[in-house]
Protein backbone atom coordinates (compact mmCIF):
# COMPACT_ATOMS: atom_id res chain seq x y z
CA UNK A 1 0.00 0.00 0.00
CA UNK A 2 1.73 3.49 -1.45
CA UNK A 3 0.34 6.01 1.36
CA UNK A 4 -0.62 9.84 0.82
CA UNK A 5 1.67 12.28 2.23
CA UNK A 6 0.58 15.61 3.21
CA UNK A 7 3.34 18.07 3.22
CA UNK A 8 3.13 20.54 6.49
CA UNK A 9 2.81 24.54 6.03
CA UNK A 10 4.78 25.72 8.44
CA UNK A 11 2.92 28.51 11.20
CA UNK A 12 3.46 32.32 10.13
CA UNK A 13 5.88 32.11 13.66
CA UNK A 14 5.76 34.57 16.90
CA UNK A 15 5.10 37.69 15.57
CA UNK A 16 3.73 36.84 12.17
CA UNK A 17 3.23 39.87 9.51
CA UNK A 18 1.04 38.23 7.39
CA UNK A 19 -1.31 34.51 8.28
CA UNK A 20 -0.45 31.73 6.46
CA UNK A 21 -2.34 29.66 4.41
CA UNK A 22 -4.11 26.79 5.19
CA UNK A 23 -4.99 23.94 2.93
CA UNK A 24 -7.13 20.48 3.25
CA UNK A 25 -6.81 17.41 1.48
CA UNK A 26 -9.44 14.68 1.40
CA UNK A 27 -8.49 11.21 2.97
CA UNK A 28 -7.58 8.30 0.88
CA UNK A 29 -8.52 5.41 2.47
CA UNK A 30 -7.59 2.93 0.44
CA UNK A 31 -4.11 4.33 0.67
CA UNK A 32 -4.44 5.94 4.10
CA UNK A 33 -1.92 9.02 5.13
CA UNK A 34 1.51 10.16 6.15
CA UNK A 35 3.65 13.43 7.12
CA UNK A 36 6.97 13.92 7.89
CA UNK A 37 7.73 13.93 11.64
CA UNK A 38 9.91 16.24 13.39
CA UNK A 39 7.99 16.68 16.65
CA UNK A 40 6.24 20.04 15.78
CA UNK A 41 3.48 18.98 13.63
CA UNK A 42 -0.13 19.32 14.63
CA UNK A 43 -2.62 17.29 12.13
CA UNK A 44 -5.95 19.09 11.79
CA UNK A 45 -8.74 16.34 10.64
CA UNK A 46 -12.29 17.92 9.54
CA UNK A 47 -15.88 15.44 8.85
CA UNK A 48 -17.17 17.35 6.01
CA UNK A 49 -19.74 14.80 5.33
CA UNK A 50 -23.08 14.58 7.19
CA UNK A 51 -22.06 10.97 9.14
CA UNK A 52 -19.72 10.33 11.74
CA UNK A 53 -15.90 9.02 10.51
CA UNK A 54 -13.51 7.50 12.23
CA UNK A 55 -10.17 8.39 12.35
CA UNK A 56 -6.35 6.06 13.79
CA UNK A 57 -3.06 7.54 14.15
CA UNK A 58 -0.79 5.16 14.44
CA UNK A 59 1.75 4.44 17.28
CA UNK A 60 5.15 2.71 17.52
CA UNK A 61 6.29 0.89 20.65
CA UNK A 62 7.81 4.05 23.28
CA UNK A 63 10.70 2.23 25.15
CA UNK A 64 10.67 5.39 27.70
CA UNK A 65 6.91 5.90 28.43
CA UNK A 66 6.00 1.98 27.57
CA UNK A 67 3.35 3.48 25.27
CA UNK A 68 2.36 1.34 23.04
CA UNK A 69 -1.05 1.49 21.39
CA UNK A 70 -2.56 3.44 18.46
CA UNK A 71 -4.78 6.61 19.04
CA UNK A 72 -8.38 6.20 17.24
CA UNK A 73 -11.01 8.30 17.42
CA UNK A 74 -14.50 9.48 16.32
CA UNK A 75 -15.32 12.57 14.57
CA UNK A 76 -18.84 13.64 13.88
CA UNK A 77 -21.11 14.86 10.86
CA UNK A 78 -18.88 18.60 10.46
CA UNK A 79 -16.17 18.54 13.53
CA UNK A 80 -12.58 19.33 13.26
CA UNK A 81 -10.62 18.21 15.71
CA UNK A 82 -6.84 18.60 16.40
CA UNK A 83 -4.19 16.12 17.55
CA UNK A 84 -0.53 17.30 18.44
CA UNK A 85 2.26 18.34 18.56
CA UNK A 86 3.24 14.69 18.51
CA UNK A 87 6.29 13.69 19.98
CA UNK A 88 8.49 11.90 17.88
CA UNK A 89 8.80 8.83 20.59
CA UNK A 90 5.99 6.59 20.05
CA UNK A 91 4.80 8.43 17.01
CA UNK A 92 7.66 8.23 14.51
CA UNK A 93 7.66 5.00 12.22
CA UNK A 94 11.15 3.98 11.22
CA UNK A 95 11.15 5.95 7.95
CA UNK A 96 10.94 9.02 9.92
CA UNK A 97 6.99 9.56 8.73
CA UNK A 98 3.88 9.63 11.29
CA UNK A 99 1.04 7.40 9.64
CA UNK A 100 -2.80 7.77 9.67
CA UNK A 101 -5.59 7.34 8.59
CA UNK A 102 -9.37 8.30 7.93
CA UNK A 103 -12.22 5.95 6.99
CA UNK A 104 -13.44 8.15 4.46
CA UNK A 105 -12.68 10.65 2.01
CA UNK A 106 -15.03 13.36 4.26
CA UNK A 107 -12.86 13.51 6.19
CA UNK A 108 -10.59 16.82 5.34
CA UNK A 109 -6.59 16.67 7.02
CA UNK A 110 -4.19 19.28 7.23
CA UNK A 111 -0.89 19.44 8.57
CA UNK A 112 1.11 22.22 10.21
CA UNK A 113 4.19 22.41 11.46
CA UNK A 114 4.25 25.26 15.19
């Protein structure tokens, strides 16, 4: 399975002269989803659609925190909800990518980088 990735737009910083721009891309769940993980990115993940989607990010095994299970959970008929900054122990897969996924192509994901 080739997986999406969605390329982070960095934040316009701590004393920003202009926003940035924000852009969503639909899930592709037969493919599901990546970005590159440096420990700054926050993945936005929107239900466009008028049913309830689920939504996993996927975990690696945390040899300081023993944390060792995936993150899944529901979003409702037009929520956005917000997971991170993710850490890059327990999150980052050995290619150096964090992987999810959406059930659903409602389902609308950005990616910044803070």
């Amino acid at each position: 399975m080739a997986r999406v990735t969605h390329t982070a737009v960095q934040t316009s910083g701590k004393y920003p002269t202009a926003p940035f721009t924000l852009t969503a891309t639909a899930a592709t769940p037969a493919d599901d989803e990546q970005t590159a993980l440096t420990g700054r990115e926050v993945i936005i993940f929107r239900n466009s659609g008028a049913t309830e989607r689920n939504v996993i990010i996927t975990s690696v095994a945390d040899s300081q925190k023993n944390r060792t299970g995936n993150v899944s959970f529901a979003l409702a008929a037009g929520a956005i909800k917000a997971v991170g900054p993710l850490g890059i122990d327990g999150w980052r897969q050995s290619d150096g990518m964090l992987y999810f996924e959406a059930d659903h192509a409602e389902v609308l994901i950005s990616v910044i980088r803070v």
